[in-house]
Protein backbone atom coordinates (compact mmCIF):
# COMPACT_ATOMS: atom_id res chain seq x y z
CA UNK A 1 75.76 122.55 92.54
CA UNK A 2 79.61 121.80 91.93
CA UNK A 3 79.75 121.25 95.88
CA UNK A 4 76.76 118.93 95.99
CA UNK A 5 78.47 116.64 92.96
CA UNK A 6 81.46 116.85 95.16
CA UNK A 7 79.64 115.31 98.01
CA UNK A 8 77.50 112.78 96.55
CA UNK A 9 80.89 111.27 94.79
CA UNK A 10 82.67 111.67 98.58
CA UNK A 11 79.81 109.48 99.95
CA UNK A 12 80.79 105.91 97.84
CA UNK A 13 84.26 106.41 99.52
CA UNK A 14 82.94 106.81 102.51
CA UNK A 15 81.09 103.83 102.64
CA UNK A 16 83.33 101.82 101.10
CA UNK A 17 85.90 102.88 104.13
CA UNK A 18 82.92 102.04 106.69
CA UNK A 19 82.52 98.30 104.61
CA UNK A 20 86.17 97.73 105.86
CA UNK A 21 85.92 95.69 108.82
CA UNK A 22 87.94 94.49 111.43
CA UNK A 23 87.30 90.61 110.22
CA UNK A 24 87.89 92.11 106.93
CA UNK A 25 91.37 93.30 107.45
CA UNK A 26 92.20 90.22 109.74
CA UNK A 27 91.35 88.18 106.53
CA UNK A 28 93.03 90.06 103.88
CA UNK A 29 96.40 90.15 105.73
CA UNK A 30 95.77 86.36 106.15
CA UNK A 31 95.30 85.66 102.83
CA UNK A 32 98.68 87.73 102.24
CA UNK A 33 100.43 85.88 105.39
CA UNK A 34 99.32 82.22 103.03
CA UNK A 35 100.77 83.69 99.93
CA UNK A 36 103.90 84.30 101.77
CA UNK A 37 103.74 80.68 103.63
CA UNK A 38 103.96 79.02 100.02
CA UNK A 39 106.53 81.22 98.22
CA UNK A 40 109.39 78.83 96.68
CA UNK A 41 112.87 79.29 99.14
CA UNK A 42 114.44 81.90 96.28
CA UNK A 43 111.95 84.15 96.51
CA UNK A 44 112.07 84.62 99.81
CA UNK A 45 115.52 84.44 100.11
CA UNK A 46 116.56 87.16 97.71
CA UNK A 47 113.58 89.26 98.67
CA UNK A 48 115.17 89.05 102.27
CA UNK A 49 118.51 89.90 101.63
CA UNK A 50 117.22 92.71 99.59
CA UNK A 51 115.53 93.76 102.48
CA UNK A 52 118.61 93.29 105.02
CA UNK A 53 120.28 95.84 102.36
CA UNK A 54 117.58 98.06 101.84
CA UNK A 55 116.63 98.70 105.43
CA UNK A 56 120.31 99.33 105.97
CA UNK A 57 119.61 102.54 104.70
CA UNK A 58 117.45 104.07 107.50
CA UNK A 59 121.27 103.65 109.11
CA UNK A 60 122.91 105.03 106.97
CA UNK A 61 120.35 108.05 106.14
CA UNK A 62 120.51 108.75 110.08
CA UNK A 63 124.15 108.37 110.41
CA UNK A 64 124.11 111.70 107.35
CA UNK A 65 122.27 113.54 109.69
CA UNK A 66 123.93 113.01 112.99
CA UNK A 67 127.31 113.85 110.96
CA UNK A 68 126.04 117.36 109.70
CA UNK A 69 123.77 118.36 112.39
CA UNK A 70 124.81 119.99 115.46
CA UNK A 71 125.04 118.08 118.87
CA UNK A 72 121.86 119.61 120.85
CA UNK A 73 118.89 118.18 122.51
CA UNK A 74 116.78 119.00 119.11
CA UNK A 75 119.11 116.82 116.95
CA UNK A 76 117.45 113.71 117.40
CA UNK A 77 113.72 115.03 116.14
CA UNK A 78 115.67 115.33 112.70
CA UNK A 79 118.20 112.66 112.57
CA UNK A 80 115.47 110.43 112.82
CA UNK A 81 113.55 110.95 109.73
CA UNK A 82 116.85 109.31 108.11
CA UNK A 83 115.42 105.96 110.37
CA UNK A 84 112.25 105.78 108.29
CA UNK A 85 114.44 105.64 104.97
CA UNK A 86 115.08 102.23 104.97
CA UNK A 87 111.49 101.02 105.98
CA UNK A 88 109.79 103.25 103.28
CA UNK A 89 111.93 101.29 100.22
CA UNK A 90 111.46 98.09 102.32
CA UNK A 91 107.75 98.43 103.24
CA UNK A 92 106.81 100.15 99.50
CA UNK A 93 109.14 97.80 98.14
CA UNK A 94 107.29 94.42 99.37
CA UNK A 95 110.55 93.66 100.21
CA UNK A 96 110.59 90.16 102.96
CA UNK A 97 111.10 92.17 106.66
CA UNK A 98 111.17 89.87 109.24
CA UNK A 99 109.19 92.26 111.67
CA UNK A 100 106.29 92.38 109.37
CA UNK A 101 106.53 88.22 109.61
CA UNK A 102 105.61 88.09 113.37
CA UNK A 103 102.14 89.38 112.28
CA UNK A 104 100.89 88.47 108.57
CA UNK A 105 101.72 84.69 108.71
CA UNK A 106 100.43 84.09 112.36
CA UNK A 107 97.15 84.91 112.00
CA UNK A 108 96.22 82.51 109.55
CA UNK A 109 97.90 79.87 111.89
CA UNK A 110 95.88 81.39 114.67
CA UNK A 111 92.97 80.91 112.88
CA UNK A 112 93.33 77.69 111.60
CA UNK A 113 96.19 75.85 113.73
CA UNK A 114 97.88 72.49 112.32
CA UNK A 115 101.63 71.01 112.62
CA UNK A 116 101.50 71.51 108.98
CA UNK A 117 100.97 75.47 108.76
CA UNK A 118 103.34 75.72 112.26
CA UNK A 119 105.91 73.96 110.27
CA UNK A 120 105.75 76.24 106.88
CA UNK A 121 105.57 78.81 109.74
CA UNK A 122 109.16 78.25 111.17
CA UNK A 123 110.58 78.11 107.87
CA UNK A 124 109.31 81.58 106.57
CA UNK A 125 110.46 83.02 109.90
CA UNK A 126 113.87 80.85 109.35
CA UNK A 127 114.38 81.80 105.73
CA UNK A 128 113.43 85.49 106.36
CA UNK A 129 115.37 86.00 109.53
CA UNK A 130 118.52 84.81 107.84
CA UNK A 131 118.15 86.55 104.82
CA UNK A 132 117.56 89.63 106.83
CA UNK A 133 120.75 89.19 108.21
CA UNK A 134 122.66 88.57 105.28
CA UNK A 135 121.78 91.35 103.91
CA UNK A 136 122.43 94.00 106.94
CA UNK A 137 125.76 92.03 106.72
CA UNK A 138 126.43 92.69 103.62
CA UNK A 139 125.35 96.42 104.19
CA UNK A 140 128.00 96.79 106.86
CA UNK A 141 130.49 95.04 105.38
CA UNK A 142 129.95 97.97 102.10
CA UNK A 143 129.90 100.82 104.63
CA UNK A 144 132.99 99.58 106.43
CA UNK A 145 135.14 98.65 103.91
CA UNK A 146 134.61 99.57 100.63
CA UNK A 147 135.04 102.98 100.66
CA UNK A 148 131.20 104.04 99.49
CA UNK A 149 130.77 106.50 102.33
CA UNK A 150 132.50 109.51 102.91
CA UNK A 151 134.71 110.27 105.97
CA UNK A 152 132.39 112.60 107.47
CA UNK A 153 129.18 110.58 106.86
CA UNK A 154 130.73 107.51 107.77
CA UNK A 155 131.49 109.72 111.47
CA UNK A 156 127.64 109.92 111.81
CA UNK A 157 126.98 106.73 111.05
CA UNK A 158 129.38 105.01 113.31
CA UNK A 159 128.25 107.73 116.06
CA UNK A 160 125.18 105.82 115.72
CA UNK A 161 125.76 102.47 115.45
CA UNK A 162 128.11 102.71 118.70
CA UNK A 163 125.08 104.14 120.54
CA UNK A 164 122.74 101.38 119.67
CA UNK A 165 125.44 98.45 120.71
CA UNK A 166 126.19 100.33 123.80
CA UNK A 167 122.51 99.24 124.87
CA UNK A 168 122.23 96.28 127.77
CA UNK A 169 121.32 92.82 126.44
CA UNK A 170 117.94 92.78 128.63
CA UNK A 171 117.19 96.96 127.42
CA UNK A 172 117.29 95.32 123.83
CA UNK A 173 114.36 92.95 124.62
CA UNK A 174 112.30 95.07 126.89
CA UNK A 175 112.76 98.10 124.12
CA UNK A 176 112.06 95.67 121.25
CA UNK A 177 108.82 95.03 122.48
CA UNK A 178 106.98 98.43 121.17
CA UNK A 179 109.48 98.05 118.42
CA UNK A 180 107.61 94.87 117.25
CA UNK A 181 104.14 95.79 118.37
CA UNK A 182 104.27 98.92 116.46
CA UNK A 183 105.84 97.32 112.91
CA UNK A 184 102.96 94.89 113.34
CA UNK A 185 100.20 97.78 114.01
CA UNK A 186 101.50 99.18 110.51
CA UNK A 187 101.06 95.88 108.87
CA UNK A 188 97.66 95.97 110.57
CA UNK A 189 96.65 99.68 109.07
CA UNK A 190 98.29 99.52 105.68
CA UNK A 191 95.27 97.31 103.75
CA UNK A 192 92.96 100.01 105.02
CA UNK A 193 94.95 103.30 103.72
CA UNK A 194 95.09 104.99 100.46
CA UNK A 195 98.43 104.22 98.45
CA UNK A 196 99.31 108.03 98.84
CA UNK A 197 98.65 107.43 102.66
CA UNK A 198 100.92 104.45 103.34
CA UNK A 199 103.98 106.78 102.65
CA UNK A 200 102.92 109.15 105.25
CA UNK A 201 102.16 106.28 108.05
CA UNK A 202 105.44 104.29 107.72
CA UNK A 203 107.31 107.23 108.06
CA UNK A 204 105.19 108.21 111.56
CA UNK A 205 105.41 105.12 112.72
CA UNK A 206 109.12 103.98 111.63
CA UNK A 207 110.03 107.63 112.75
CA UNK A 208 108.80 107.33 116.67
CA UNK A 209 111.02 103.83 116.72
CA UNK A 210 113.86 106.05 116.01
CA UNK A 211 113.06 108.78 118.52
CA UNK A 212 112.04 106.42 120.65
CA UNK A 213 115.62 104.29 120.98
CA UNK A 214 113.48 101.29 120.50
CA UNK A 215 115.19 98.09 119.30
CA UNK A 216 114.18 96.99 115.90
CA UNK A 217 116.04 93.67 115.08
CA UNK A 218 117.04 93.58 111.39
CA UNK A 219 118.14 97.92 111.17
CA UNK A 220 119.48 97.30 114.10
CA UNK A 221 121.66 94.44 113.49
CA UNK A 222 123.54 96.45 110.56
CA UNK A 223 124.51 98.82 113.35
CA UNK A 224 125.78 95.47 115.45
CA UNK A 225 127.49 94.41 112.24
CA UNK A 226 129.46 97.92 111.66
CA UNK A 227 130.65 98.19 115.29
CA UNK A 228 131.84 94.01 115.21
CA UNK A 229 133.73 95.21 111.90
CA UNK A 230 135.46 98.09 113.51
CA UNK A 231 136.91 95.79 116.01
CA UNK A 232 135.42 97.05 118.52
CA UNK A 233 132.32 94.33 119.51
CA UNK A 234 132.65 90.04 119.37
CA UNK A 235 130.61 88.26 117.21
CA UNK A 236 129.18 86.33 120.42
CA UNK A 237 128.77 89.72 122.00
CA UNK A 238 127.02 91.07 118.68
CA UNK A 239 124.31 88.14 118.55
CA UNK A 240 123.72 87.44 122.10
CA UNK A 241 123.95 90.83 123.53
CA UNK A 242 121.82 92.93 120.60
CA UNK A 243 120.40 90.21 118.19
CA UNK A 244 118.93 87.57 119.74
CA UNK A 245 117.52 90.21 122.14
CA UNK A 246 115.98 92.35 119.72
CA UNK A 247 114.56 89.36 118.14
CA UNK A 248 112.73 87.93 121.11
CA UNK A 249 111.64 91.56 122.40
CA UNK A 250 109.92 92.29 118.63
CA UNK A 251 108.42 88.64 118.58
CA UNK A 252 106.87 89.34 121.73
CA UNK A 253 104.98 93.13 120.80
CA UNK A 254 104.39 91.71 117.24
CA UNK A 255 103.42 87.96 117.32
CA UNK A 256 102.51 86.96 121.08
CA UNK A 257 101.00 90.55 121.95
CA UNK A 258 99.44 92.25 118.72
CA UNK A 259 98.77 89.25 116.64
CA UNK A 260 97.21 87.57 119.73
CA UNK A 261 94.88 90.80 120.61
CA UNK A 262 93.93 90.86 116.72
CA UNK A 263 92.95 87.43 117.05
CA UNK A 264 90.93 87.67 120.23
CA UNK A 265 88.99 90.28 118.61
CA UNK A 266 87.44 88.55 115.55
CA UNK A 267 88.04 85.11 116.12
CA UNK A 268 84.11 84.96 116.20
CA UNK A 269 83.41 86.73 113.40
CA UNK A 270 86.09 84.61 110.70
């Protein structure tokens, strides 16, 4: 008896999980991606520079774990759970990441194009993207020179950082590519899982950017930022040979790729 009242009540879930559609998602994350589109220019700023400093974290958190953890071939599977730090307080946070911007304000343009929504378009991604950076400036900045971090940690984390600006220019936009399509596949999946879920699927997916070396723009550009203030990378070299990069490799997977497939595949049914 107890295990058929367990089933019946399973069965409403169930079919309100089957009731979530593909043209359902596509329009809830567009109704998100027009809230966004008319926030005032201080809420997206300071939600963006909170983000720059939050995400800063997954840095940081990884940088802990490459200082204390032995140099083998099995390191990485572990220093890389520090990577999904920052996206978990950023992501959970509904803080304003400008990888989760190639995706939920595009589709409503997609589906309904005009100068108008291009326009209000450019200056979320404008607003965002220089928050962003502010913030992981900030971040560095902190890490560098105030004296927050211990010697030891702050080994690991500059270990780190040097790795990702040793990368080549044209490596940063071919590698920023999955970074971008997979931050917007998350953005895709998260209206459709459980609150207790959404904890478990950032950190998969944030985690595999890590292991994979991919570039990822704004936690990436704290790492620029940290080797520039060590002396040791130009500002020129930091934003044309990582940044702008980065950038144009995640606005490929996430806006021109993923948004563009999700698009194709309801467009008929919106």
């Amino acid at each position: 008896m107890a295990r058929n009242s367990r089933r019946k009540a399973a069965e409403p879930a169930l079919d309100e999980l089957a009731d979530v559609t593909t043209a359902l998602i596509y329009r809830a994350i567009s109704r998100s991606g027009r809230h966004e589109l008319a926030r005032p220019f201080s809420a997206l700023w300071w939600s963006g520079v909170g983000a720059g400093l939050a995400i800063s974290l997954s840095i940081l958190c990884k940088g802990i774990l490459t200082a204390l953890l032995p140099d083998t071939a099995w390191a990485p599977a572990v220093t890389n759970l520090g990577y999904s730090v920052g996206f978990l307080v950023v992501i959970m946070g509904r803080m304003q990441l400008f990888t989760e911007n190639t995706v939920t304000p595009i589709l409503p343009l997609l589906a309904y194009p005009s100068i108008s929504r291009l326009n209000q378009t450019a200056r979320l991604w404008a607003i965002v993207f220089a928050a962003n950076m502010t913030g992981c400036l900030i971040a560095a900045i902190l890490m560098v020179h105030a004296g927050i971090i211990p010697p030891l940690q702050m080994s690991g984390v500059l270990s780190v950082s040097r790795h990702y600006a040793e990368v080549a220019p044209l490596d940063h936009l071919l590698w920023g590519m999955p970074a971008g399509f997979m931050i917007a596949s998350l953005v895709w999946m998260l209206p459709r899982i459980e609150s207790a879920g959404e904890v478990l699927m950032i950190t998969i997916v944030t985690y595999m950017i890590g292991l994979g070396g991919f570039s990822h723009v704004v936690a990436g550009s704290t790492e620029l930022f940290i080797v520039m203030l060590m002396g040791e990378l130009s500002p020129i070299e930091a934003v044309f040979g990582g940044i702008l990069p980065a950038l144009v490799g995640n606005v490929i997977g996430g806006t021109v790729i993923f948004a563009a497939l999700a698009y194709a595949q309801v467009r008929e049914e919106i």
